[in-house]
N, C-alpha and C. Protein backbone atom coordinates (compact mmCIF):
# COMPACT_ATOMS: atom_id res chain seq x y z
N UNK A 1 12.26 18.10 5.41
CA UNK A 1 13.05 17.00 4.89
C UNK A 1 12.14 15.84 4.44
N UNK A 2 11.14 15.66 5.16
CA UNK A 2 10.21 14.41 4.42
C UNK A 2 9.80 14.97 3.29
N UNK A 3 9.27 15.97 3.19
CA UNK A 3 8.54 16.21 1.88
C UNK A 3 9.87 15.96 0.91
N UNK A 4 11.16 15.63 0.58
CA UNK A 4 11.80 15.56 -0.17
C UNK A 4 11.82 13.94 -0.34
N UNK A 5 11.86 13.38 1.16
CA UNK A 5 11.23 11.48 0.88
C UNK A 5 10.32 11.17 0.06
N UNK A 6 9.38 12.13 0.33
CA UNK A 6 7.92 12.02 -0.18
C UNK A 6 7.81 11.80 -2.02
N UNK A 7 8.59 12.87 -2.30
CA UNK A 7 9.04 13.72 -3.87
C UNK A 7 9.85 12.56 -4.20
N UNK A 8 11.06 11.97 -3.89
CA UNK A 8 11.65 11.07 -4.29
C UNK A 8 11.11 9.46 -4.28
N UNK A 9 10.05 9.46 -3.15
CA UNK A 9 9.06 8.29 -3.45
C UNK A 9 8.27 8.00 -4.34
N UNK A 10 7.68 9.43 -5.07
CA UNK A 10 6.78 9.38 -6.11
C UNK A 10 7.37 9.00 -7.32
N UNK A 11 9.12 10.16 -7.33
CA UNK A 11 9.09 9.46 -8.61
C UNK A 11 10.09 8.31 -8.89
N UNK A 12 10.41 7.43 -7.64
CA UNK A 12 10.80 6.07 -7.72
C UNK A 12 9.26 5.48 -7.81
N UNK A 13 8.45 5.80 -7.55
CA UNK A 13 6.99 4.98 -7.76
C UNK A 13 7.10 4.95 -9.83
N UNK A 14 7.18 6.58 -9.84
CA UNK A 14 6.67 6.43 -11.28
C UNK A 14 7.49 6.04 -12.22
N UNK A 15 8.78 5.73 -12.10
CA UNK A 15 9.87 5.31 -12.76
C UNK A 15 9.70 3.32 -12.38
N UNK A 16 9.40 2.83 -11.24
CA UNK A 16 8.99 1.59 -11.31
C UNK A 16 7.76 1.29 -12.43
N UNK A 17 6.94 1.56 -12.60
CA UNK A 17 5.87 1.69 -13.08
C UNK A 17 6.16 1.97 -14.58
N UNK A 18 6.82 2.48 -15.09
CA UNK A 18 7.06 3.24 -16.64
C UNK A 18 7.99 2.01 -16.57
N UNK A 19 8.98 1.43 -15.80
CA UNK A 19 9.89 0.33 -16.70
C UNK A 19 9.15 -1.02 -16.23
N UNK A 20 7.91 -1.19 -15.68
CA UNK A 20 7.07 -2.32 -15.41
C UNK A 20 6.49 -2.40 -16.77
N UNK A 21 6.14 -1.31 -17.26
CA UNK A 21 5.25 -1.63 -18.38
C UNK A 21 6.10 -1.81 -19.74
N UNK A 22 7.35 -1.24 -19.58
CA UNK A 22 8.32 -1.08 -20.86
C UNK A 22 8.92 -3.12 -20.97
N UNK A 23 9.06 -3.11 -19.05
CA UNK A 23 9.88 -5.05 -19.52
C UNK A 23 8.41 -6.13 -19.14
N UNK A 24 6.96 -5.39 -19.42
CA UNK A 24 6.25 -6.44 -19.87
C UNK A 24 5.69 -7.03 -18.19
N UNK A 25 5.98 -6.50 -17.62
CA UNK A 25 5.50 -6.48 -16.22
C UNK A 25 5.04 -5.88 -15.19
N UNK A 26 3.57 -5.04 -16.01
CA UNK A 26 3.04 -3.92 -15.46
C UNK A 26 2.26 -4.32 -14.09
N UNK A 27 1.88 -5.57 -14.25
CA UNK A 27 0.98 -5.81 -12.62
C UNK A 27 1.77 -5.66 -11.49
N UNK A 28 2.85 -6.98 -12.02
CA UNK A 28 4.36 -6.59 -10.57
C UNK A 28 4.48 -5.45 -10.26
N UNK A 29 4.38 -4.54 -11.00
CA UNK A 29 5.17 -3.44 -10.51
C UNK A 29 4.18 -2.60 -10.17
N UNK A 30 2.87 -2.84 -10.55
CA UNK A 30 1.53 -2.41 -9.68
C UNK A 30 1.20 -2.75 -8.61
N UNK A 31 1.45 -3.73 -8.15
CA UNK A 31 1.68 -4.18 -6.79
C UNK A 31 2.53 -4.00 -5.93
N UNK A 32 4.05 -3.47 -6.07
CA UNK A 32 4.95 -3.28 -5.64
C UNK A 32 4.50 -2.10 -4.78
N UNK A 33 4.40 -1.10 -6.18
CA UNK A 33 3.59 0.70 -5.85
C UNK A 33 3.09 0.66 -5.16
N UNK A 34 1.08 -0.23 -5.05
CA UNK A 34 0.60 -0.21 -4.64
C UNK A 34 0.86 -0.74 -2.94
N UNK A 35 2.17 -1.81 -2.66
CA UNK A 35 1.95 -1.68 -1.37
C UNK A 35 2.66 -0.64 -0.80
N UNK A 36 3.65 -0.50 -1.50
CA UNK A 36 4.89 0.62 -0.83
C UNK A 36 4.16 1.93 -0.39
N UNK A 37 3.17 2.23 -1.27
CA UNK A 37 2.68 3.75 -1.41
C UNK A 37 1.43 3.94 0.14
N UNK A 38 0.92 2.45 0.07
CA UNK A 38 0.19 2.23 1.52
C UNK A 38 1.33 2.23 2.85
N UNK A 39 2.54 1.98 2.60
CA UNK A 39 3.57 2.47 3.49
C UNK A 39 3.74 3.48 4.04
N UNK A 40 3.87 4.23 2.48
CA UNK A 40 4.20 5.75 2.85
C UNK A 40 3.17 6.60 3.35
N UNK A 41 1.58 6.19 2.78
CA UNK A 41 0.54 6.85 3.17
C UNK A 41 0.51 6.58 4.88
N UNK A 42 0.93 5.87 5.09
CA UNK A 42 0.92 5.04 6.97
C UNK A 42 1.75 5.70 7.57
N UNK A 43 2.49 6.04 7.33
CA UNK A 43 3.99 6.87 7.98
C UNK A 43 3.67 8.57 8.27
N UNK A 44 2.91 8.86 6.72
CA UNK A 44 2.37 10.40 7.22
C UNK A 44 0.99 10.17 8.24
N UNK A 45 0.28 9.72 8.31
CA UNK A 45 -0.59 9.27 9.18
C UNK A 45 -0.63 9.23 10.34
N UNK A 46 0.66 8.61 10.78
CA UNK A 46 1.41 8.75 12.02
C UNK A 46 2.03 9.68 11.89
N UNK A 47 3.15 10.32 11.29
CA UNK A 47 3.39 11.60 11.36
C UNK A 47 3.29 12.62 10.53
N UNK A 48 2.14 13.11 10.96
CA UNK A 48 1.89 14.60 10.00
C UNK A 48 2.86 15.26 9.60
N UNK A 49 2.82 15.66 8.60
CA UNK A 49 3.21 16.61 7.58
C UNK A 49 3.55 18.34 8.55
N UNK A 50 2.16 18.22 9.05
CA UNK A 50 2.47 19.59 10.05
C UNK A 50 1.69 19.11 11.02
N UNK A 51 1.73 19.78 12.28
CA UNK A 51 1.55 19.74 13.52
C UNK A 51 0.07 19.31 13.93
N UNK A 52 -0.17 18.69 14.27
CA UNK A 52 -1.48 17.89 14.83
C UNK A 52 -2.05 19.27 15.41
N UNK A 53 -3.88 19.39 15.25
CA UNK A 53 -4.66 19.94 15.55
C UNK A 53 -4.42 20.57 17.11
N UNK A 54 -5.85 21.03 17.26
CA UNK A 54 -5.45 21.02 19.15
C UNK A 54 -6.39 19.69 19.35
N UNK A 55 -7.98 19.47 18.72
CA UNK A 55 -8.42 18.96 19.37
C UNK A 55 -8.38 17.15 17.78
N UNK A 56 -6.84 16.59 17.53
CA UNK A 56 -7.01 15.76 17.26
C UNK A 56 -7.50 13.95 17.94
N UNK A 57 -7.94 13.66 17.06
CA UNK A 57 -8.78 12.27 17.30
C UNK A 57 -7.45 11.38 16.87
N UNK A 58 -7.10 11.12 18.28
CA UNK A 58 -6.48 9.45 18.33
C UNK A 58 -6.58 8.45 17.59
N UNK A 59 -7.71 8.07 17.94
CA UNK A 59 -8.67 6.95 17.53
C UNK A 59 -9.01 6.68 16.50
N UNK A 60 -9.65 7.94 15.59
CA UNK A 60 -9.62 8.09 14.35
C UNK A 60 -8.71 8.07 13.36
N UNK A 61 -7.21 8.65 13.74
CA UNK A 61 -6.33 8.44 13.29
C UNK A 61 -5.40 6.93 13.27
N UNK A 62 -6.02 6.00 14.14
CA UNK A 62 -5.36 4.86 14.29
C UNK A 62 -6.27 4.17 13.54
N UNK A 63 -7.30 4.72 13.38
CA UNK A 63 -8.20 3.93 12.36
C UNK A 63 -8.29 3.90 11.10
N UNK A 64 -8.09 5.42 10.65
CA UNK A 64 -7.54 5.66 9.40
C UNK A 64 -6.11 5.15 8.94
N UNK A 65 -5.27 4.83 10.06
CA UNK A 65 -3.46 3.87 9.78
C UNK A 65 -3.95 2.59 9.08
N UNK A 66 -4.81 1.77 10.11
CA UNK A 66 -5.01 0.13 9.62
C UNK A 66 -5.63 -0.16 8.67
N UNK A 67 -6.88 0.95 8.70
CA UNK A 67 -7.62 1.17 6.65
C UNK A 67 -6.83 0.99 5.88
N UNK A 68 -6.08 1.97 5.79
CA UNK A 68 -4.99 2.25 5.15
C UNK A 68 -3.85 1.02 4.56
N UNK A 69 -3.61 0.31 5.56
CA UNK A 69 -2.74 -0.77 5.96
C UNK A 69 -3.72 -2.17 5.06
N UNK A 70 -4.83 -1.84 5.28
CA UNK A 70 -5.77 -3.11 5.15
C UNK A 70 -5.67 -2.92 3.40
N UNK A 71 -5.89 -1.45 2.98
CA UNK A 71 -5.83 -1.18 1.46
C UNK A 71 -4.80 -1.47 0.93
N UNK A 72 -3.48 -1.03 0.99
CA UNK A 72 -2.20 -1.23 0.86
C UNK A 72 -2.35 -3.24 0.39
N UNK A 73 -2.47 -4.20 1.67
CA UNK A 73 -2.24 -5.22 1.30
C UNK A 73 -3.62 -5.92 0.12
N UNK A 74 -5.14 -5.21 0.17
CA UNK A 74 -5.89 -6.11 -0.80
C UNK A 74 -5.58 -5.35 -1.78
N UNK A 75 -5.05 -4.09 -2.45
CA UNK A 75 -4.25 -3.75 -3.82
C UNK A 75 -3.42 -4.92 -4.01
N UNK A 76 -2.48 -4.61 -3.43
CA UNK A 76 -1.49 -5.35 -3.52
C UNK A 76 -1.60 -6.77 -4.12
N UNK A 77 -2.57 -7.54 -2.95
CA UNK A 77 -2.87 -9.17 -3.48
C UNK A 77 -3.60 -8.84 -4.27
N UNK A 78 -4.43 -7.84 -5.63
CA UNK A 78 -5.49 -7.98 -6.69
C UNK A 78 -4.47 -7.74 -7.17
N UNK A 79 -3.57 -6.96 -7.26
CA UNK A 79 -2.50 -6.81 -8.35
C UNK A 79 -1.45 -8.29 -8.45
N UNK A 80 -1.25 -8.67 -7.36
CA UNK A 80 -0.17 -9.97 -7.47
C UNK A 80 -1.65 -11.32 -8.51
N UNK A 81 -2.57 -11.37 -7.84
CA UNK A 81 -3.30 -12.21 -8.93
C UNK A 81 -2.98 -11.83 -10.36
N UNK A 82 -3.61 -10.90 -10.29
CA UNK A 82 -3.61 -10.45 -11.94
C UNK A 82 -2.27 -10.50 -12.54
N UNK A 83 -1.13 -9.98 -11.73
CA UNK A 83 -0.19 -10.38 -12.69
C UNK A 83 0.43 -12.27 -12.76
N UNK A 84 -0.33 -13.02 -11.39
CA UNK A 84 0.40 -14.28 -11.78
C UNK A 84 -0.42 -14.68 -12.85
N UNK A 85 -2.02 -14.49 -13.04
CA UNK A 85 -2.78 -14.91 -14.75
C UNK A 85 -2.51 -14.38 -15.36
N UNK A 86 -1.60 -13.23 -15.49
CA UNK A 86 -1.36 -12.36 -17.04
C UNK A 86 -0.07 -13.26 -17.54
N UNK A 87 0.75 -14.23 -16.57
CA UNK A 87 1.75 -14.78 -16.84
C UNK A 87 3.15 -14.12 -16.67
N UNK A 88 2.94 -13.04 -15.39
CA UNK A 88 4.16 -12.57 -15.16
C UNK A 88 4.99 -13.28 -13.92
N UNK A 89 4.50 -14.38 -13.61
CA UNK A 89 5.44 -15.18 -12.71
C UNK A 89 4.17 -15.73 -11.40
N UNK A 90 4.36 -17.32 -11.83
CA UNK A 90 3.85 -18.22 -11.05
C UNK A 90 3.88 -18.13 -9.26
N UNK A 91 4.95 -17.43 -9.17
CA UNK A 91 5.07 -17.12 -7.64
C UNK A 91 3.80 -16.15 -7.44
N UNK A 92 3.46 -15.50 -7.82
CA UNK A 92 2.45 -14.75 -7.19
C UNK A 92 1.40 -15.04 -6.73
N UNK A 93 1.18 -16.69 -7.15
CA UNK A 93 0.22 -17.51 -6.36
C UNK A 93 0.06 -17.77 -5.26
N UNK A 94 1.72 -18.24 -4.94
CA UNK A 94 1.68 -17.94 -3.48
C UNK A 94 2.17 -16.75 -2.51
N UNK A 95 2.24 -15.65 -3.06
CA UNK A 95 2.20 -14.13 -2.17
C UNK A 95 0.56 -14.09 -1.99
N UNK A 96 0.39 -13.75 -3.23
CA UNK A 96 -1.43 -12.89 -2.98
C UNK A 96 -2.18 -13.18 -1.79
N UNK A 97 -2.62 -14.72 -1.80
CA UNK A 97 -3.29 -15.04 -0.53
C UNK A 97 -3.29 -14.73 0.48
N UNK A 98 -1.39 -14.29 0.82
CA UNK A 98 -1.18 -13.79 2.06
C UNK A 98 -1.44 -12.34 2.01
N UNK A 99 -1.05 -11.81 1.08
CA UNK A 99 -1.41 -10.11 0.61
C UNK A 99 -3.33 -9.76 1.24
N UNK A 100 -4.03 -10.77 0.61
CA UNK A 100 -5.74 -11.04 0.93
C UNK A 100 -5.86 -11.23 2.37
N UNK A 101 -4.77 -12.40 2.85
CA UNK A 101 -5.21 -12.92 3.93
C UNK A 101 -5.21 -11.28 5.08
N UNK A 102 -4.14 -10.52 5.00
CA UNK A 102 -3.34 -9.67 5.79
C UNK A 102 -4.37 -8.37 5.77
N UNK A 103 -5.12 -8.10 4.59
CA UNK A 103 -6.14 -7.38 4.21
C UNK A 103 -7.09 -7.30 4.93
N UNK A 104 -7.62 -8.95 4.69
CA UNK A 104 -8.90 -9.08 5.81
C UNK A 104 -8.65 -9.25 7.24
N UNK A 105 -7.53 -9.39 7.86
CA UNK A 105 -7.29 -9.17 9.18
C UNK A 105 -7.06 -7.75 9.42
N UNK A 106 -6.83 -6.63 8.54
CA UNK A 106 -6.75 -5.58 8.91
C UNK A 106 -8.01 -4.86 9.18
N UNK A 107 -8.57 -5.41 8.16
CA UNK A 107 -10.05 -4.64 7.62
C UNK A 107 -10.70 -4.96 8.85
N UNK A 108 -10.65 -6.39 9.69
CA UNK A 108 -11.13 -6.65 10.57
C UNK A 108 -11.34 -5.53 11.55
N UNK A 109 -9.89 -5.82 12.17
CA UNK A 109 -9.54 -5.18 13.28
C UNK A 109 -9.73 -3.63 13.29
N UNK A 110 -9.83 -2.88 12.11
CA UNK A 110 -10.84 -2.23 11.92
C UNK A 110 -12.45 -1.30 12.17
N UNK A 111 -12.80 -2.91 11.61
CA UNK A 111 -14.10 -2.75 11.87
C UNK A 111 -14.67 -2.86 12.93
N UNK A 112 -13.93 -3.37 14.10
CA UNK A 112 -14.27 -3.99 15.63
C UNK A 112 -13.46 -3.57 16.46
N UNK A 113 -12.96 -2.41 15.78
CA UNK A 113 -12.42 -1.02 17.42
C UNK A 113 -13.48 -0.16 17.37
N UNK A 114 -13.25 0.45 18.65
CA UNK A 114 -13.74 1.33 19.23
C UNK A 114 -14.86 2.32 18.28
């Protein structure tokens, strides 16, 4: 049954994306993708697709979640810049930072486990 979430995520991804660029607002909707899709990549992460190894890594896998998590939000805030200078809406000035800010606290926490 996920793999049908999965299939219907992609092509609500690619149908956002084809009418981002058709109403002139391809970054928004590059950013949107880009965080949602770090969602979905986080969710299989935590739950596999199929059955965890015998001898899987915890650790590694919680490390590979917040990467993940950390990517998701600095896409996200490079895409919200770019589209508030391309002139697709002044608000994105104030998302991104937090999109950046949320990035580098991930990336952190990260880098300083285990």
């Amino acid at each position: 049954m996920r793999s049908f979430w999965l299939a219907l995520f992609a092509f609500g991804a690619a149908t956002i994306l084809l009418f981002g660029w058709q109403d002139g607002v391809p970054f928004t909707a590059a950013a949107f993708v880009t965080f949602f899709a770090s969602r979905v990549w986080r969710s299989v992460i935590k739950r596999p697709l199929t059955a965890p190894a015998a001898g899987d890594d915890r650790v590694a896998r919680a490390n590979r979640f917040i990467m993940v998590t950390a990517a998701g939000y600095f896409g996200a805030g490079v895409f919200a810049y770019v589209a508030a200078f391309a002139g697709e809406g002044p608000e994105w000035l104030y998302v991104a930072p937090c999109f950046l800010i949320m990035g580098a606290v991930n990336f952190y926490i990260a880098t300083r486990s285990v």
